[in-house]
PDB file of N, CA and C in Angstrom:
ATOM      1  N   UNK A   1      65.931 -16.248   1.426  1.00  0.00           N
ATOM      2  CA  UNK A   1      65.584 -17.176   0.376  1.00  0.00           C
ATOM      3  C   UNK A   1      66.103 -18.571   0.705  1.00  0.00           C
ATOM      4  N   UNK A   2      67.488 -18.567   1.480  1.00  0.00           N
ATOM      5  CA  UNK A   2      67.707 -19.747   1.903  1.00  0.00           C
ATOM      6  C   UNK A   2      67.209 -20.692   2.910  1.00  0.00           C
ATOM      7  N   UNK A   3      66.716 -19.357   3.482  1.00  0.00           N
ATOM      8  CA  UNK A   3      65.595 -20.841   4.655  1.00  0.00           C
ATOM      9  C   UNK A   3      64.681 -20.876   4.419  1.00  0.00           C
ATOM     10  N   UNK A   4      63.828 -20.265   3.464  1.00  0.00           N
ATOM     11  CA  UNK A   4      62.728 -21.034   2.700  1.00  0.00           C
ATOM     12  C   UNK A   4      62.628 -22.346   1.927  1.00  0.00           C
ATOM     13  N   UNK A   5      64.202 -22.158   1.189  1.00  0.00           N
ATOM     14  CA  UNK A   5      64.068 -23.546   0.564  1.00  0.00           C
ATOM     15  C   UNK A   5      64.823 -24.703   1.703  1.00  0.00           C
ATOM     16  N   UNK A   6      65.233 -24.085   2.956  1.00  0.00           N
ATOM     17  CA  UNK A   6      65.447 -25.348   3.836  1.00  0.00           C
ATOM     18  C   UNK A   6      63.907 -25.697   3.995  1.00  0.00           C
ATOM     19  N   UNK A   7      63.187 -25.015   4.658  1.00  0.00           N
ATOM     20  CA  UNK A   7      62.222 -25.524   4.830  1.00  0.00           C
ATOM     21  C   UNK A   7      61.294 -25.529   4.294  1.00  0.00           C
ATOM     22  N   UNK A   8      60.894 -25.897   2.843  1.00  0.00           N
ATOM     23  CA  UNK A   8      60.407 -26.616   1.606  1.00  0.00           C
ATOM     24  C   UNK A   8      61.113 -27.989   1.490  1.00  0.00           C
ATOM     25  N   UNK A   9      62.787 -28.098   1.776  1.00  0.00           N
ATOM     26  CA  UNK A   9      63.016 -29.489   1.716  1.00  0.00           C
ATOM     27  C   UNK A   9      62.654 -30.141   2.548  1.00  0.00           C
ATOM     28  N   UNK A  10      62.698 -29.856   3.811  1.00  0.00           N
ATOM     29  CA  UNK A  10      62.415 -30.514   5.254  1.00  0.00           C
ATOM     30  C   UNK A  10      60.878 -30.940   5.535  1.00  0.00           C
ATOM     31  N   UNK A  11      60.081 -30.209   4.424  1.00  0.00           N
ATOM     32  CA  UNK A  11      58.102 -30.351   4.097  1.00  0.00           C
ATOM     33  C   UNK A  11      58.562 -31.706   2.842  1.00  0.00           C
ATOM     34  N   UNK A  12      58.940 -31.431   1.976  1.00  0.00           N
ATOM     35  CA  UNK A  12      59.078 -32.317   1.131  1.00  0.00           C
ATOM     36  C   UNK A  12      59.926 -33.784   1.716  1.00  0.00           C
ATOM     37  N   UNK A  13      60.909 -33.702   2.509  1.00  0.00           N
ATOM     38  CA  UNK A  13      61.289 -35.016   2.839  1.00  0.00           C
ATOM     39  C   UNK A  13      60.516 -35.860   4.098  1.00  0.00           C
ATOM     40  N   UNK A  14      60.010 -35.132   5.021  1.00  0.00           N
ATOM     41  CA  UNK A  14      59.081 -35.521   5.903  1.00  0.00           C
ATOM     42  C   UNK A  14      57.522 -36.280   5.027  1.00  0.00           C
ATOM     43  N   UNK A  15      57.213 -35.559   4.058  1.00  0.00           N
ATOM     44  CA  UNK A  15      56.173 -36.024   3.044  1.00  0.00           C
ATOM     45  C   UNK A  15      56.650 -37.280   2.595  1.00  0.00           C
ATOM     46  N   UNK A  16      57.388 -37.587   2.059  1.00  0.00           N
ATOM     47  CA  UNK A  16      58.104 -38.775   1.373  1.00  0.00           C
ATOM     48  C   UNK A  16      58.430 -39.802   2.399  1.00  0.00           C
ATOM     49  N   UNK A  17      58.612 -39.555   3.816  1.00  0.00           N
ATOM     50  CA  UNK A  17      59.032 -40.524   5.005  1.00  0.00           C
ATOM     51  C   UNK A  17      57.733 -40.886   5.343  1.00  0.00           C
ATOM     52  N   UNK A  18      56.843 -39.642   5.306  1.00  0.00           N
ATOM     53  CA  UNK A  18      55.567 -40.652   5.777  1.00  0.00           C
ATOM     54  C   UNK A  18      54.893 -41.547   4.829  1.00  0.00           C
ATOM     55  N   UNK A  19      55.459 -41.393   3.641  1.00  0.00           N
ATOM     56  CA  UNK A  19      54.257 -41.873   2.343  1.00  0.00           C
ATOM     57  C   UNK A  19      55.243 -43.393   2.289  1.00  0.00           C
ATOM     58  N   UNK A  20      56.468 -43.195   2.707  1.00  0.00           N
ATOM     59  CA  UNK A  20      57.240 -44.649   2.794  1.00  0.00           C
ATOM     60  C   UNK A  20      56.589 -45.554   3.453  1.00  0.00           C
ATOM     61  N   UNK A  21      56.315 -44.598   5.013  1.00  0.00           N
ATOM     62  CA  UNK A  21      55.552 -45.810   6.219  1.00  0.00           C
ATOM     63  C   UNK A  21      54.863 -46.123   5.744  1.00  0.00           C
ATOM     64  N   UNK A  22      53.825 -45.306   5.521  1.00  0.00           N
ATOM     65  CA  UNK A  22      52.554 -45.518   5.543  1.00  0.00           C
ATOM     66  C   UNK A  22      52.141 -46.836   3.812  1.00  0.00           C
ATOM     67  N   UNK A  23      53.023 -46.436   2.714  1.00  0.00           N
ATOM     68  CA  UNK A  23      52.818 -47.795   1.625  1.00  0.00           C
ATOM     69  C   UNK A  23      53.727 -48.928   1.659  1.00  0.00           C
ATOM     70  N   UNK A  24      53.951 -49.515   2.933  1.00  0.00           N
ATOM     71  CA  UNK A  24      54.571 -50.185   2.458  1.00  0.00           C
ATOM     72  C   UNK A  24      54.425 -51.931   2.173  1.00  0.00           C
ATOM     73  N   UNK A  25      53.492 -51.636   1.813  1.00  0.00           N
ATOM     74  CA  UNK A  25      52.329 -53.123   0.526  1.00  0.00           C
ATOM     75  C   UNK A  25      53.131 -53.228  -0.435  1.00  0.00           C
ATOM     76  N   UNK A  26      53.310 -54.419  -1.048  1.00  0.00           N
ATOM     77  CA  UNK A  26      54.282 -55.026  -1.965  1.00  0.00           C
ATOM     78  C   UNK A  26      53.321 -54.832  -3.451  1.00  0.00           C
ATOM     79  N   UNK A  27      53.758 -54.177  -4.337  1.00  0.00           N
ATOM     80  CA  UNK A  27      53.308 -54.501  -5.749  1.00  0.00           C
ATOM     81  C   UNK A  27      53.680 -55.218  -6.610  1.00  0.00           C
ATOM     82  N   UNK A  28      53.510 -55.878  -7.734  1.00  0.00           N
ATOM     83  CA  UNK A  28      53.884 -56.159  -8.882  1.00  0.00           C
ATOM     84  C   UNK A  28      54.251 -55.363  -9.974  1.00  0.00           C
ATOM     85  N   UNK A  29      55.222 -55.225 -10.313  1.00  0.00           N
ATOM     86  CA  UNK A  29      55.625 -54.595 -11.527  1.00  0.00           C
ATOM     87  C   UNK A  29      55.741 -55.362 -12.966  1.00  0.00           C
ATOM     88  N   UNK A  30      55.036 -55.518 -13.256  1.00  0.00           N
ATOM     89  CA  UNK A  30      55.742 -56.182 -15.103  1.00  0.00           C
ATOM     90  C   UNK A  30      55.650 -55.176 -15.881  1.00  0.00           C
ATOM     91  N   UNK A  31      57.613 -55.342 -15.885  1.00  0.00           N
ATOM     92  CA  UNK A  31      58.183 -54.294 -17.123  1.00  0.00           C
ATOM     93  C   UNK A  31      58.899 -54.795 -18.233  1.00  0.00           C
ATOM     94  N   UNK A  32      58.125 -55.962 -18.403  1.00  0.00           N
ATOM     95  CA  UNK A  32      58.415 -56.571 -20.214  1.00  0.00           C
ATOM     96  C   UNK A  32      57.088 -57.065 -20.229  1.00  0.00           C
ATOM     97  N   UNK A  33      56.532 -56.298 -21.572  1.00  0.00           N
ATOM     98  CA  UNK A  33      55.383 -56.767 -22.437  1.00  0.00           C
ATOM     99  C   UNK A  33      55.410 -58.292 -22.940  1.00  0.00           C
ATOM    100  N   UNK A  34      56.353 -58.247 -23.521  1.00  0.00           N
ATOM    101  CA  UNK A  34      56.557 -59.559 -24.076  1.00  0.00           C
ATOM    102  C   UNK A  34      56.265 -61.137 -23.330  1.00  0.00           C
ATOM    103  N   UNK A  35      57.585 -61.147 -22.157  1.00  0.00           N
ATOM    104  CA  UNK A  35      56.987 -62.299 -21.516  1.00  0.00           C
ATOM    105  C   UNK A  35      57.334 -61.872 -19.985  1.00  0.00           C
ATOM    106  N   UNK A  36      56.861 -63.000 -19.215  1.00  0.00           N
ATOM    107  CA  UNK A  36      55.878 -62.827 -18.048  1.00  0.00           C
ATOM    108  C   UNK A  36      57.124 -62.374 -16.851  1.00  0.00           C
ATOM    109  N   UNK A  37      57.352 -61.532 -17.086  1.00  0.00           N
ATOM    110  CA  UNK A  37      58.926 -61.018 -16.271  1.00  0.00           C
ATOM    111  C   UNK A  37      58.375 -60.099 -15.020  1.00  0.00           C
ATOM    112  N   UNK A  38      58.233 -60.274 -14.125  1.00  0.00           N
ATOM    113  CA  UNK A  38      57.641 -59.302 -13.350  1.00  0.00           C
ATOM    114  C   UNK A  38      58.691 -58.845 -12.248  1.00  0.00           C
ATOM    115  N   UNK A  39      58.362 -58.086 -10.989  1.00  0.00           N
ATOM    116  CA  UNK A  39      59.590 -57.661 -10.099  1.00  0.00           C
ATOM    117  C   UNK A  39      58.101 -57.326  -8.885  1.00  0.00           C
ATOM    118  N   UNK A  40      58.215 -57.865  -7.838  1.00  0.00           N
ATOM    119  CA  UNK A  40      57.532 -57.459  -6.879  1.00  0.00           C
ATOM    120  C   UNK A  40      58.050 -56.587  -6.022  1.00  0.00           C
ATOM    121  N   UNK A  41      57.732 -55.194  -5.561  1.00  0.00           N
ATOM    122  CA  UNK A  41      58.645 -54.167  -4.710  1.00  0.00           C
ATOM    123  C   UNK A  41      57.394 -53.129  -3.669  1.00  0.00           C
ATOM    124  N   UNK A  42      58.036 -52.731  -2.785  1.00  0.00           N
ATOM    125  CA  UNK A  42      57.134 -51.969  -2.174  1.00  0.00           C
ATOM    126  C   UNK A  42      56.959 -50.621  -2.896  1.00  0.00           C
ATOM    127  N   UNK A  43      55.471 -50.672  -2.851  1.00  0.00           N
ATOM    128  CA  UNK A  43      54.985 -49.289  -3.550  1.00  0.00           C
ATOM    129  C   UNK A  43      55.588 -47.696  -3.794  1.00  0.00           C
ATOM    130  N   UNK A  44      56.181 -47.778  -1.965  1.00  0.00           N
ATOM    131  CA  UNK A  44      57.070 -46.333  -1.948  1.00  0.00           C
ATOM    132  C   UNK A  44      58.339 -46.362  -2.975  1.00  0.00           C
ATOM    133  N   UNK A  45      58.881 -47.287  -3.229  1.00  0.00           N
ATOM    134  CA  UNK A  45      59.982 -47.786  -4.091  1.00  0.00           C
ATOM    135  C   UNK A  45      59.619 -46.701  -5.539  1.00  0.00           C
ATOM    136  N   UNK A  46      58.466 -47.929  -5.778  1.00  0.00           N
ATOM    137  CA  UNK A  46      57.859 -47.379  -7.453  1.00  0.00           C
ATOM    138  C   UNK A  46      57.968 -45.991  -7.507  1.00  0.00           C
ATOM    139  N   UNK A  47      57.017 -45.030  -6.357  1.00  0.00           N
ATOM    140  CA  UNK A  47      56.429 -44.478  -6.367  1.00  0.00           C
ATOM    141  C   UNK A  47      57.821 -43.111  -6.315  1.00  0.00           C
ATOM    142  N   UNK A  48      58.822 -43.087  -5.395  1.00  0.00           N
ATOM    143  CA  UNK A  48      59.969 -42.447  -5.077  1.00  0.00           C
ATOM    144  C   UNK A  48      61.045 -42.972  -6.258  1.00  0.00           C
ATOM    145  N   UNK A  49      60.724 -43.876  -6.835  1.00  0.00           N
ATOM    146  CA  UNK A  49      61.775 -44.389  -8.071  1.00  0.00           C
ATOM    147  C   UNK A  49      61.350 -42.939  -9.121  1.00  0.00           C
ATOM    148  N   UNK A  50      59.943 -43.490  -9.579  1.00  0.00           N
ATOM    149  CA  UNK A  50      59.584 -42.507 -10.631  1.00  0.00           C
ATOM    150  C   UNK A  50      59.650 -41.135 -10.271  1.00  0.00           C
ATOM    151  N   UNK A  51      60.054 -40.893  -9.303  1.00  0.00           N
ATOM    152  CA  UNK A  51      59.891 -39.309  -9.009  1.00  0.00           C
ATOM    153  C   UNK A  51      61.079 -38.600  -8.879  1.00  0.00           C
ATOM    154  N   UNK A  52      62.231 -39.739  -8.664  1.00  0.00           N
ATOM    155  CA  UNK A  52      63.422 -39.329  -8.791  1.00  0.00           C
ATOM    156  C   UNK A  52      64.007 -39.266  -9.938  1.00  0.00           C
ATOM    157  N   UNK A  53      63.429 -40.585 -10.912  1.00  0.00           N
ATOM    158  CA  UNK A  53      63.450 -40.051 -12.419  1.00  0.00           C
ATOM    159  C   UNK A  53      63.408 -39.007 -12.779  1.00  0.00           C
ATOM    160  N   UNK A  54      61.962 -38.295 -12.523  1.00  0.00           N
ATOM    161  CA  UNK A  54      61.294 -37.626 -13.421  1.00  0.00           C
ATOM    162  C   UNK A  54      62.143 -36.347 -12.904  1.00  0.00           C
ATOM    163  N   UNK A  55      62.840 -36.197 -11.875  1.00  0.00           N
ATOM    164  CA  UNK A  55      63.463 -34.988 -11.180  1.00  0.00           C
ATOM    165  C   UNK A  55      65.083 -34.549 -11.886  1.00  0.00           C
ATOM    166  N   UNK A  56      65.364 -36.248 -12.148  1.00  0.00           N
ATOM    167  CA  UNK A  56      67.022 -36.290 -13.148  1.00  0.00           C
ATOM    168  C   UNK A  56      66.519 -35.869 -14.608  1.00  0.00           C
ATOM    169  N   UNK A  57      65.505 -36.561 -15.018  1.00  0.00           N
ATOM    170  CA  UNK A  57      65.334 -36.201 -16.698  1.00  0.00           C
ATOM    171  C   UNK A  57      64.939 -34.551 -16.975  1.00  0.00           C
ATOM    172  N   UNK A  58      63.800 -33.900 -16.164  1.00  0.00           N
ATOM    173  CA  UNK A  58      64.140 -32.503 -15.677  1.00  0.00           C
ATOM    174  C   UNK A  58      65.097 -32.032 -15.585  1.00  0.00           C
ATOM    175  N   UNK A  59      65.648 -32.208 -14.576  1.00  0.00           N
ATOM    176  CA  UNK A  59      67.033 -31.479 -14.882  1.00  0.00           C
ATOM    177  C   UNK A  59      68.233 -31.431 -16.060  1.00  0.00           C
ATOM    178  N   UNK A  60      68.035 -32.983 -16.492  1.00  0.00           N
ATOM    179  CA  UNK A  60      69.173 -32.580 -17.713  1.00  0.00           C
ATOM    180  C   UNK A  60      68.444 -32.214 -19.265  1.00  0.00           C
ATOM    181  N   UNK A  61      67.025 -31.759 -19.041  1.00  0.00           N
ATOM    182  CA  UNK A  61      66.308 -31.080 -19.911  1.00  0.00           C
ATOM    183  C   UNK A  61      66.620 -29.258 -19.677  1.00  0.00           C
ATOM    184  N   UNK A  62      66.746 -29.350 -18.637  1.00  0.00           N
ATOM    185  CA  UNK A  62      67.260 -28.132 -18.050  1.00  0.00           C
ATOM    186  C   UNK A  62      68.305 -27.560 -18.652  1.00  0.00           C
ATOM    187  N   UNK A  63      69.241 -28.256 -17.984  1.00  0.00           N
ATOM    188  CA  UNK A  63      70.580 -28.344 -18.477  1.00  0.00           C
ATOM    189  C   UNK A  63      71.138 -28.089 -19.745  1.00  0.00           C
ATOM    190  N   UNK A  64      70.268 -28.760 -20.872  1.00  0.00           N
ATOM    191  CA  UNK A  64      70.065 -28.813 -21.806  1.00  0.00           C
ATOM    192  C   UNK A  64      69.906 -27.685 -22.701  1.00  0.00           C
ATOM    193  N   UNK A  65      68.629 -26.837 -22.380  1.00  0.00           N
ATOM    194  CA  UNK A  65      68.337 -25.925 -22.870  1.00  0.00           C
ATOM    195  C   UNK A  65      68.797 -24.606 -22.223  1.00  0.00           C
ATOM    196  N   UNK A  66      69.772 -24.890 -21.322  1.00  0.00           N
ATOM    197  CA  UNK A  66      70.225 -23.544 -20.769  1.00  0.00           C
ATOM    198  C   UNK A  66      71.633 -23.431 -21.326  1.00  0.00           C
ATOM    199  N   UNK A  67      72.211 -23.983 -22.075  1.00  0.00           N
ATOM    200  CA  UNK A  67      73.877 -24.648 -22.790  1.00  0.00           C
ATOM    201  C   UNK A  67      73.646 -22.850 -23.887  1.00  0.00           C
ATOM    202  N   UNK A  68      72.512 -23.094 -24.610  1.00  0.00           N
ATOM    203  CA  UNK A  68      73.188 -21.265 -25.265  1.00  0.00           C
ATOM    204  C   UNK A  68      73.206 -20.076 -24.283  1.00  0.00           C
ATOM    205  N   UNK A  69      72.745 -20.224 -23.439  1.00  0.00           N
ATOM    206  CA  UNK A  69      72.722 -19.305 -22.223  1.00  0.00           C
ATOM    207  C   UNK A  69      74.098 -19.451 -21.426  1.00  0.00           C
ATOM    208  N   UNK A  70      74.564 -20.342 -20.933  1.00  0.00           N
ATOM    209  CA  UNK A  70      75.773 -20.529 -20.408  1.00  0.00           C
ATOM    210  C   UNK A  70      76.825 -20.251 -21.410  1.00  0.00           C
ATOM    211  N   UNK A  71      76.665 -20.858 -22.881  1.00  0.00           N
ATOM    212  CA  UNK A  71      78.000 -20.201 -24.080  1.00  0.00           C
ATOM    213  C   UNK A  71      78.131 -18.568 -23.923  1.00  0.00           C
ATOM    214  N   UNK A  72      76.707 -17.978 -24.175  1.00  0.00           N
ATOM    215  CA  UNK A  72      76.688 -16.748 -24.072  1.00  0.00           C
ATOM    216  C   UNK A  72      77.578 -15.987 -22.527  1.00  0.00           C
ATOM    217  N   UNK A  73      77.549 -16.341 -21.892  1.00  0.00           N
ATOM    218  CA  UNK A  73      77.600 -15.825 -20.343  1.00  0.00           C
ATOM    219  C   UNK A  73      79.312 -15.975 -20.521  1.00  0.00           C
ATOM    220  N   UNK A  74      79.972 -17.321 -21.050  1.00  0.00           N
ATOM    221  CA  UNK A  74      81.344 -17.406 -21.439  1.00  0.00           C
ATOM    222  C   UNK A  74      81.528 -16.267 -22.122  1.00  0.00           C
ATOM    223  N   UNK A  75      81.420 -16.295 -23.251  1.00  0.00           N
ATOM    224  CA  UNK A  75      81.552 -15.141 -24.408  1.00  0.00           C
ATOM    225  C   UNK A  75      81.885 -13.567 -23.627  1.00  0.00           C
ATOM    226  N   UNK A  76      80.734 -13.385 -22.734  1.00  0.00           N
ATOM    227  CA  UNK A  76      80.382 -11.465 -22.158  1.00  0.00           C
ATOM    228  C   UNK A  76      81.834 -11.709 -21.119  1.00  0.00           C
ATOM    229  N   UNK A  77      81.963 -12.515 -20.172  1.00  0.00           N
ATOM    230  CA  UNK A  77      83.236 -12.708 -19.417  1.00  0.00           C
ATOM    231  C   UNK A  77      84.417 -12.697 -20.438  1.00  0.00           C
ATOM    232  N   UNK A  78      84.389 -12.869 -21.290  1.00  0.00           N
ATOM    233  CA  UNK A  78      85.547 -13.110 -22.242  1.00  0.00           C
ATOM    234  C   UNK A  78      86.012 -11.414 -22.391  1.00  0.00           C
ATOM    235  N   UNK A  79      84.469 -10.776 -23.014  1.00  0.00           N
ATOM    236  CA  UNK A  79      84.601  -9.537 -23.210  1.00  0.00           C
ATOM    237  C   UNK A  79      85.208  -8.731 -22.179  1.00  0.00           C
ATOM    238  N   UNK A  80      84.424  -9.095 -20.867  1.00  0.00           N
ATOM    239  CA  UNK A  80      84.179  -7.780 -20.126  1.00  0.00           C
ATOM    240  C   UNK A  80      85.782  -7.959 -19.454  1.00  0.00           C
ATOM    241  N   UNK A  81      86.493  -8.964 -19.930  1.00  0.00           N
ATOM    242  CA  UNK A  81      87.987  -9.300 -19.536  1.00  0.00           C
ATOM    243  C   UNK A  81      89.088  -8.342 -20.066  1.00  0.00           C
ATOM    244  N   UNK A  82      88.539  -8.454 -21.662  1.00  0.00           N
ATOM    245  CA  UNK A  82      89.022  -7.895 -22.667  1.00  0.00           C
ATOM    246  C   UNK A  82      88.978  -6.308 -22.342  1.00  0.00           C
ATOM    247  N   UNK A  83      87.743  -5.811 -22.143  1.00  0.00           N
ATOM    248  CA  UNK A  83      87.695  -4.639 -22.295  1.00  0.00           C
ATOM    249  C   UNK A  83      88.200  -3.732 -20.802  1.00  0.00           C
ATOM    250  N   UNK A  84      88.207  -4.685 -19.861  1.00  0.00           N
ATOM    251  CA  UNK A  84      88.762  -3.753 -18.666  1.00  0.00           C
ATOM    252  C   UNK A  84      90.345  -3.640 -18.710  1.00  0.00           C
ATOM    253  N   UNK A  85      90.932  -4.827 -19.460  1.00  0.00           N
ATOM    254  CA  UNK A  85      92.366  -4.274 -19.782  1.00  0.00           C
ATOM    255  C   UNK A  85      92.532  -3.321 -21.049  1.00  0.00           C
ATOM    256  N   UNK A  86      91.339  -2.932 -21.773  1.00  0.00           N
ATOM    257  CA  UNK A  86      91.799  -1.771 -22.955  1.00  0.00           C
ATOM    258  C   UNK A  86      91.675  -0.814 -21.746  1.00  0.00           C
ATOM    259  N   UNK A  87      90.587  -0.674 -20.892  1.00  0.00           N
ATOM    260  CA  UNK A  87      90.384   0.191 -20.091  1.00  0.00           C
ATOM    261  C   UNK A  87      91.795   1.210 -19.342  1.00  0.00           C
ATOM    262  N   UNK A  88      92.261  -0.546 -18.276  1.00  0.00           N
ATOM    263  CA  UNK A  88      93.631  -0.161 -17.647  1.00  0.00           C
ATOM    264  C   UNK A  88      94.851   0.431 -18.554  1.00  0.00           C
ATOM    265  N   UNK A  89      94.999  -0.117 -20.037  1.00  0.00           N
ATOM    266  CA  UNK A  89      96.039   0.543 -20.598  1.00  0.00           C
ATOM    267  C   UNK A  89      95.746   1.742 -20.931  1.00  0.00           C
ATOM    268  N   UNK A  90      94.478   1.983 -21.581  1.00  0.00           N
ATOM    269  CA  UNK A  90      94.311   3.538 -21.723  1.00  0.00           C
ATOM    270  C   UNK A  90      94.492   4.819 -20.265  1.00  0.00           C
ATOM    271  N   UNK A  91      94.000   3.573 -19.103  1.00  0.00           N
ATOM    272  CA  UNK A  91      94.456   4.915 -18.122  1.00  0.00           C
ATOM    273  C   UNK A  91      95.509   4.763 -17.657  1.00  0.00           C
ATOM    274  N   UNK A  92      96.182   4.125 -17.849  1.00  0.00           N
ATOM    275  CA  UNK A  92      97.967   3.588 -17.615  1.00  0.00           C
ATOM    276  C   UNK A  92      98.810   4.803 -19.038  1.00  0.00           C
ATOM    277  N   UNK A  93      98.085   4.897 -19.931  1.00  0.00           N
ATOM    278  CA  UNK A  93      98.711   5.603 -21.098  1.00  0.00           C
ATOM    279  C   UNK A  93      98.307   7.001 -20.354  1.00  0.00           C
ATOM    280  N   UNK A  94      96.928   7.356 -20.444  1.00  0.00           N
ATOM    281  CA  UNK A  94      96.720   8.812 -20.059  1.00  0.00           C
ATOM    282  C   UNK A  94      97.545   9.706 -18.762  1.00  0.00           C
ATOM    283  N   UNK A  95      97.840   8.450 -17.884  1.00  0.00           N
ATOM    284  CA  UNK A  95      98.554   9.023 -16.418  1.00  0.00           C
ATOM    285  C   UNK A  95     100.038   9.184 -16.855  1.00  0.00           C
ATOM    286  N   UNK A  96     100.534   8.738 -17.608  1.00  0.00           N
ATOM    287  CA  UNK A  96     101.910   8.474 -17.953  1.00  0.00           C
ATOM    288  C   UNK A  96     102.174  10.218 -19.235  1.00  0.00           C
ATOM    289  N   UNK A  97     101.259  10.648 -19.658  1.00  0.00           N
ATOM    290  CA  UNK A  97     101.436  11.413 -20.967  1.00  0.00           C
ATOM    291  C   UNK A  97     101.089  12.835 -19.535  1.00  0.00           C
ATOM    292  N   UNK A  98     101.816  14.019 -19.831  1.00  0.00           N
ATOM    293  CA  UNK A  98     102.228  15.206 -19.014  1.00  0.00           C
ATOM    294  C   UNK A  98     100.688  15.763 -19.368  1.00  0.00           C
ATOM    295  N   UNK A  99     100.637  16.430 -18.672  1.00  0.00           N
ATOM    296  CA  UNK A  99      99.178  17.477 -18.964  1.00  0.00           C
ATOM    297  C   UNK A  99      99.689  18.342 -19.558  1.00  0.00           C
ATOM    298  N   UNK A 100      98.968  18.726 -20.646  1.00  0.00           N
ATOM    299  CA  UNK A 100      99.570  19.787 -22.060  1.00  0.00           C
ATOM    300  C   UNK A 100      98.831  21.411 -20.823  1.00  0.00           C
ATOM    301  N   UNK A 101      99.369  22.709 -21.236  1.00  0.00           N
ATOM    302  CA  UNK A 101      98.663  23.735 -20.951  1.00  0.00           C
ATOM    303  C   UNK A 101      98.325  24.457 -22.026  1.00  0.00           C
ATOM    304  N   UNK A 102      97.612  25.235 -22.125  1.00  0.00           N
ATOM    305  CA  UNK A 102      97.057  26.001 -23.621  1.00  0.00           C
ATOM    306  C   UNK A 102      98.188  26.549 -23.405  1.00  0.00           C
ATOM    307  N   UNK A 103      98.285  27.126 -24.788  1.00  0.00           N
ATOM    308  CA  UNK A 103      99.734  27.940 -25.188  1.00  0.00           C
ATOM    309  C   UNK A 103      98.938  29.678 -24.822  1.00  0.00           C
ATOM    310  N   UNK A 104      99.877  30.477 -24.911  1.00  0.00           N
ATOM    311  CA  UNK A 104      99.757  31.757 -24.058  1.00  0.00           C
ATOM    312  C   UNK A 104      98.883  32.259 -25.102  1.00  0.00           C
ATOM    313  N   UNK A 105      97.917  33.065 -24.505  1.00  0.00           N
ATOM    314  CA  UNK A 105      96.662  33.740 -24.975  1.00  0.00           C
ATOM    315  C   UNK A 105      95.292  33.050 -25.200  1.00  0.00           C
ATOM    316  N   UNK A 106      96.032  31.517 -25.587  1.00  0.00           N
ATOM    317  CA  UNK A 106      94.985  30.582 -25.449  1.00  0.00           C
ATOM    318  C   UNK A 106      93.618  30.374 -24.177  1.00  0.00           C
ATOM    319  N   UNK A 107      92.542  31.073 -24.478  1.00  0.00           N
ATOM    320  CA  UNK A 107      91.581  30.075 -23.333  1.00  0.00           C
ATOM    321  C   UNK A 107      91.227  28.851 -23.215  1.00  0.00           C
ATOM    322  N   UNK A 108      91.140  28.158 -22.562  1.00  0.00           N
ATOM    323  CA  UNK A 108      90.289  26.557 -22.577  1.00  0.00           C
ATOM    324  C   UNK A 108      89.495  26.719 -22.378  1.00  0.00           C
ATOM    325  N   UNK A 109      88.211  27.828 -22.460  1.00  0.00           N
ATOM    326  CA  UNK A 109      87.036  27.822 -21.582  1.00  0.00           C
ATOM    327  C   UNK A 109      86.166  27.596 -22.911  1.00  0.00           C
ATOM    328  N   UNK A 110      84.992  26.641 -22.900  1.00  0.00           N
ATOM    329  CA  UNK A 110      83.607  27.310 -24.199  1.00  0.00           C
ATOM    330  C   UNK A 110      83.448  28.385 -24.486  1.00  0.00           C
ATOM    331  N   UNK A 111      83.077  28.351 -25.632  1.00  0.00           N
ATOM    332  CA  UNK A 111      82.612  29.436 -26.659  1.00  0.00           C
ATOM    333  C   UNK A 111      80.877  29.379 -26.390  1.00  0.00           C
ATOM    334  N   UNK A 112      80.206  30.775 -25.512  1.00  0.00           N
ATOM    335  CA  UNK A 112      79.127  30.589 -25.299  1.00  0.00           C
ATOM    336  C   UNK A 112      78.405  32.246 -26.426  1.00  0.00           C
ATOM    337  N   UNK A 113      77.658  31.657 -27.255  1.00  0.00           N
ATOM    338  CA  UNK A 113      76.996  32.816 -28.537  1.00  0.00           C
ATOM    339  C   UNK A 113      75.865  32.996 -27.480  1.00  0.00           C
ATOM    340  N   UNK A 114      76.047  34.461 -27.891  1.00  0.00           N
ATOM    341  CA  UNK A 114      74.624  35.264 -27.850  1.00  0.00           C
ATOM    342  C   UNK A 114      73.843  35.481 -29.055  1.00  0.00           C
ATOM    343  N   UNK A 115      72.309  35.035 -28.854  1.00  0.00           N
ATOM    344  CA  UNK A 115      71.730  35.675 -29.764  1.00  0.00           C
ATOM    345  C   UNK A 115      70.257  36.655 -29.202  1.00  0.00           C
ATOM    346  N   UNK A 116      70.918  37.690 -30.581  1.00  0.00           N
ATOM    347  CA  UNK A 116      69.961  38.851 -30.012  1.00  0.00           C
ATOM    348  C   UNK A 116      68.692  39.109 -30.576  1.00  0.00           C
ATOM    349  N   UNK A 117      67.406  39.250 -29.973  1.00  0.00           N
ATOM    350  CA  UNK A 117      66.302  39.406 -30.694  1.00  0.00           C
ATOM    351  C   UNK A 117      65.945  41.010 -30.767  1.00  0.00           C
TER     352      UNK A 117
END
């Protein structure tokens, strides 16, 4: 799985190096409506700006909605902490207490009924 996504990044950054060369024509940007404010930049700029945006705001949408999933995941570690030391004391108690034997005449074995037709 890991060298698939090496080489998905290595397709994806080679894509982005050529799309650099290959735009690099100057645009205009005006990013105030109001008045005549403009920013002239090469296209790959715009074009790798917005995409790196759109890759951060993703992710902390991500991020975001995975926060009750991660509380939860705290919580079960909390438990499964909890419960392997009831675990250890109970078999820390059981090894420590003598093995009882039935008292004389006593069996320990099941009680298996017959029934007769």
């Amino acid at each position: 799985m890991g060298f698939i996504r090496w080489i998905a990044g290595f397709v994806i950054t080679v894509a982005a190096a050529v799309f650099a060369v290959l735009n690099r024509h100057d645009v205009t940007v005006f990013w105030n409506p109001v008045a005549d404010d403009s920013l002239t930049v090469p296209v790959y700029l715009v074009v790798l700006g917005f995409t790196a945006l759109g890759f951060f705001l993703g992710a902390a949408a991500v991020w975001m909605n995975m926060g009750r999933l991660r509380s939860e995941r705290r919580k079960q570690k909390k438990e499964i902490k909890a419960l392997n030391r009831q675990v250890a004391s109970a078999e820390a108690v059981s090894l420590s207490k003598p093995v009882s034997s039935p008292a004389h005449g006593e069996a320990n074995l099941p009680v298996l009924s017959v029934h007769a037709e």
